[in-house]
Protein backbone atom coordinates (compact mmCIF):
# COMPACT_ATOMS: atom_id res chain seq x y z
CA UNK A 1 26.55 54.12 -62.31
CA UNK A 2 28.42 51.66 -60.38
CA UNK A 3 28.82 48.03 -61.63
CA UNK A 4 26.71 47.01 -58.06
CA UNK A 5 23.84 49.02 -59.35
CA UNK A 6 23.07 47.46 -62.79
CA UNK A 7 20.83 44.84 -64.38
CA UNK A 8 22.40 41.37 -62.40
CA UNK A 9 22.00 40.00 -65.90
CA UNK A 10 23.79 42.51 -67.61
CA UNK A 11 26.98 41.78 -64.91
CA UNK A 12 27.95 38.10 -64.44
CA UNK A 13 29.91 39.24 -61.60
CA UNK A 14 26.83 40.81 -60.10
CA UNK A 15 24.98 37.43 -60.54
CA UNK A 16 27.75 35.50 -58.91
CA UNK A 17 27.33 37.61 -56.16
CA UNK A 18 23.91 37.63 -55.78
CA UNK A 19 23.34 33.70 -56.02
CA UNK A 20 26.42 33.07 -53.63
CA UNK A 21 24.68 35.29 -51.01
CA UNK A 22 21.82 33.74 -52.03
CA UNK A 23 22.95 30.51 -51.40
CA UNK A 24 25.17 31.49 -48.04
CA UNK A 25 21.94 32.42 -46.61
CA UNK A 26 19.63 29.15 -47.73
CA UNK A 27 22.51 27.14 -45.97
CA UNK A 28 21.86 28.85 -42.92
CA UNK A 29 18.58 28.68 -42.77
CA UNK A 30 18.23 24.90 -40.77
CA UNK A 31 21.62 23.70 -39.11
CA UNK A 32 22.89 21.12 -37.11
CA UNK A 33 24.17 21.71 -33.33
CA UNK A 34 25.49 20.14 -30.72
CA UNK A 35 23.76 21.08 -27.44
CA UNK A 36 26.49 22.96 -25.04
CA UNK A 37 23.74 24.22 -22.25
CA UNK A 38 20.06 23.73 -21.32
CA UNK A 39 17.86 25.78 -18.96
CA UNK A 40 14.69 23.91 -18.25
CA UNK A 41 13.11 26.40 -16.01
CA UNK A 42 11.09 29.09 -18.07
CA UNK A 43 7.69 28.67 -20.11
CA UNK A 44 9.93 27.68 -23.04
CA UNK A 45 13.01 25.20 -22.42
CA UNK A 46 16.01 27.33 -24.07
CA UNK A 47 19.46 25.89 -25.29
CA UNK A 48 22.82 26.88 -25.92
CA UNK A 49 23.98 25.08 -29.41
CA UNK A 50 27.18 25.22 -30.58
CA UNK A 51 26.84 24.72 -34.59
CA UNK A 52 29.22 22.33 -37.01
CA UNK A 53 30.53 25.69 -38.43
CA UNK A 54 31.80 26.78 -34.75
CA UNK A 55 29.88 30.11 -33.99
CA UNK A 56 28.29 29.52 -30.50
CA UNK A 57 25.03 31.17 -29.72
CA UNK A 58 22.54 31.34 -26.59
CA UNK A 59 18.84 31.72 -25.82
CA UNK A 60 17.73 29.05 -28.66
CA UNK A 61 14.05 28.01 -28.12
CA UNK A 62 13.12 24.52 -28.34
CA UNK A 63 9.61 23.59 -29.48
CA UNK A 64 8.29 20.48 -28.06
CA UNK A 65 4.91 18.71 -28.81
CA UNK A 66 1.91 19.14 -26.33
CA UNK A 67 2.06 16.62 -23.66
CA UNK A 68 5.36 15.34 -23.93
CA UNK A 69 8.25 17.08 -22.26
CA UNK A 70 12.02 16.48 -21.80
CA UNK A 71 15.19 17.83 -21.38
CA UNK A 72 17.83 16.72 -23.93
CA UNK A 73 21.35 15.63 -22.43
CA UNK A 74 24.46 18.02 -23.27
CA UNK A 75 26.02 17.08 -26.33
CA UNK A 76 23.24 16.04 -27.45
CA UNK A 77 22.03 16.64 -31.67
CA UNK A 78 19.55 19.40 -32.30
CA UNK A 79 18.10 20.56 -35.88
CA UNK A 80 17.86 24.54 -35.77
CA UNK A 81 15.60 26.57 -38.23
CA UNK A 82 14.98 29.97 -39.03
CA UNK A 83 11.98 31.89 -37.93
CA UNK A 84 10.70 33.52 -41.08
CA UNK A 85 14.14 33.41 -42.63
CA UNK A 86 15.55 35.25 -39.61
CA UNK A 87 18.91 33.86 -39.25
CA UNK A 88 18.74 35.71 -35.80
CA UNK A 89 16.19 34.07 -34.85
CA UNK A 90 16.71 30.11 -34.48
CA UNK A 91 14.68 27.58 -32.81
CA UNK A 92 15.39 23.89 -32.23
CA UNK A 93 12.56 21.93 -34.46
CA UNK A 94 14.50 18.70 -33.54
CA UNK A 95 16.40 16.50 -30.96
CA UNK A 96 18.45 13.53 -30.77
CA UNK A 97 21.61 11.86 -28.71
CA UNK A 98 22.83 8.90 -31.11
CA UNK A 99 24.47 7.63 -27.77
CA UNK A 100 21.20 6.71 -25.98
CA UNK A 101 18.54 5.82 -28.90
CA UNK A 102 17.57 2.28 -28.55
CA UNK A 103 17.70 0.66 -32.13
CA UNK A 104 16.21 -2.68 -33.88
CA UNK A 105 12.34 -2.16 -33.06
CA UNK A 106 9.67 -2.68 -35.27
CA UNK A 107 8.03 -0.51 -38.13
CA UNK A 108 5.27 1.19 -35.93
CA UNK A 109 6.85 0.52 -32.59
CA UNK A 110 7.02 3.79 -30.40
CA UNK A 111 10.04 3.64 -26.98
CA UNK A 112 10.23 6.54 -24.49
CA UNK A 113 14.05 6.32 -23.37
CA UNK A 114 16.51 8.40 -20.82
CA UNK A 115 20.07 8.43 -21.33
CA UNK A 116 20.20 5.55 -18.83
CA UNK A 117 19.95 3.43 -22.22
CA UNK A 118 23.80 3.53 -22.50
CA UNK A 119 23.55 0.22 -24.90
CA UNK A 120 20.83 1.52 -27.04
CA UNK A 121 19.54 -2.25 -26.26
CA UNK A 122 15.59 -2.10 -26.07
CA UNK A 123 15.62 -5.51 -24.49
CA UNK A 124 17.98 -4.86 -21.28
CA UNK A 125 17.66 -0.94 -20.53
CA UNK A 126 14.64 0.97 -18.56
CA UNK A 127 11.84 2.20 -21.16
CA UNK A 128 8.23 2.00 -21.74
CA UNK A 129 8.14 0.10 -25.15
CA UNK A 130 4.92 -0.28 -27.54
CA UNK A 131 4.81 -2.58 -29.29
CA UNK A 132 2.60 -2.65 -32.48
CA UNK A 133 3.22 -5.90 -33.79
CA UNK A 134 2.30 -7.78 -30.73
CA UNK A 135 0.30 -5.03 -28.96
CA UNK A 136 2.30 -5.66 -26.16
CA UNK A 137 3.32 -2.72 -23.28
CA UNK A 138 6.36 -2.94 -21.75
CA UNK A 139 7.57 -1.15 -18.76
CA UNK A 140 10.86 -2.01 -17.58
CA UNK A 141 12.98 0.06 -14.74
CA UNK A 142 14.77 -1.24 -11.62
CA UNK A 143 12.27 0.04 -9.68
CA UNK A 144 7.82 0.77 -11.16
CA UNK A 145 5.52 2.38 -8.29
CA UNK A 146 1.83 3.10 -9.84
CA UNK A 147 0.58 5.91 -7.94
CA UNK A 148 -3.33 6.87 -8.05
CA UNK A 149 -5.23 9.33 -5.80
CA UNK A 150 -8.13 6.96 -6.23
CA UNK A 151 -8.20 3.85 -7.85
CA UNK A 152 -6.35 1.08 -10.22
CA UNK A 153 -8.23 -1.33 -11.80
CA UNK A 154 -6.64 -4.05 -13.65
CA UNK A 155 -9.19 -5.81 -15.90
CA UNK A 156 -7.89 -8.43 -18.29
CA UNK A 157 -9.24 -10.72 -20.86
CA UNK A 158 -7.19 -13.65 -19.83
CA UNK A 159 -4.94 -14.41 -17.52
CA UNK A 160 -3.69 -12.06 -14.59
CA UNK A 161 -0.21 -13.05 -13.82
CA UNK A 162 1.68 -11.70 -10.70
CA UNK A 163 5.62 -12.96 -9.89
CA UNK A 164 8.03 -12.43 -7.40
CA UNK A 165 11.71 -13.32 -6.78
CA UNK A 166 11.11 -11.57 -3.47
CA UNK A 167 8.39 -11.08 -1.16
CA UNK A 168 5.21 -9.88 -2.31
CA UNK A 169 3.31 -7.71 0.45
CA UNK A 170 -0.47 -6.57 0.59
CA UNK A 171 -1.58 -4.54 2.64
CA UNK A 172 -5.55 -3.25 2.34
CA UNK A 173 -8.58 -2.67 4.24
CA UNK A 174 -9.72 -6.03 2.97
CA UNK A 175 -8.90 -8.58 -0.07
CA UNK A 176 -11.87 -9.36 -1.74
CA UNK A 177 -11.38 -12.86 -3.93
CA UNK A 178 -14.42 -14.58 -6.07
């Protein structure tokens, strides 16, 4: 009987063995990447990571939640797991780029952000910004069109409040004011 065959508690070696591969494959099973490649164009959005530990691999899916879609820049962060302990099969549970987040909101605040936030200020870069403190909605871009294929309404319980530094144009079939 060979020493690779026995009792693992009978062989200390054995053990050793058996916990390091043990352990070997627990590392592996959720890993940090660095995005190298994204292809945004099938059902699933799939990404080409490059991992801390150098091995390179393709075809990585990346969940996303319902509603809510994007496509991460390259060298971006990503968190890979392990389907079912499959170290074959990874997909991305997790995204980030440390160069774009905007920082110093609010507990509870939520910010949708592109990469245009080169500052990571949340005052001076293009967002949309909720803010749960004051309740306040903030949409800021160098240029906001509201689109509708019927109609925007724009009730208020106080004050509505439109500014200029240019012109300000209406055109409509008529302006109704009471």
């Amino acid at each position: 009987m060979r020493s690779s065959d026995k009792n693992p508690n009978e062989n200390p070696n054995a053990l050793a063995r058996l916990m390091d591969r043990l352990r070997k494959r627990l590392s592996f099973m959720v890993r940090r990447a660095v995005i190298s490649l994204v292809n945004d164009d099938n059902a699933v959005q799939v990404l080409q990571l490059k991992f801390f530990e150098g091995e390179c691999r393709n075809g990585i899916e990346r969940l996303q939640e319902y509603g809510f879609s994007s496509v991460p820049p390259v060298e971006g962060q990503v968190l890979a797991a392990c389907v079912d302990g499959e170290c074959g099969h990874y997909v991305v549970i997790a995204s980030d780029d440390r160069r774009y987040r905007p920082r110093k909101k609010g507990p509870g605040d939520v910010i949708i952000y592109t990469k245009a936030n080169r500052k990571g200020d949340a005052d001076t870069e293009h967002h949309i910004y909720l803010d749960a403190e004051t309740r306040e909605i903030v949409i800021r871009g160098k240029n906001i069109k509201l689109v509708a294929d019927e109609d925007i309404d724009m009730i208020a319980g106080g004050d509505i409040n439109l500014k200029a530094m240019g012109e300000m144009d209406a055109e409509a079939e008529g302006i109704f004011l009471n």
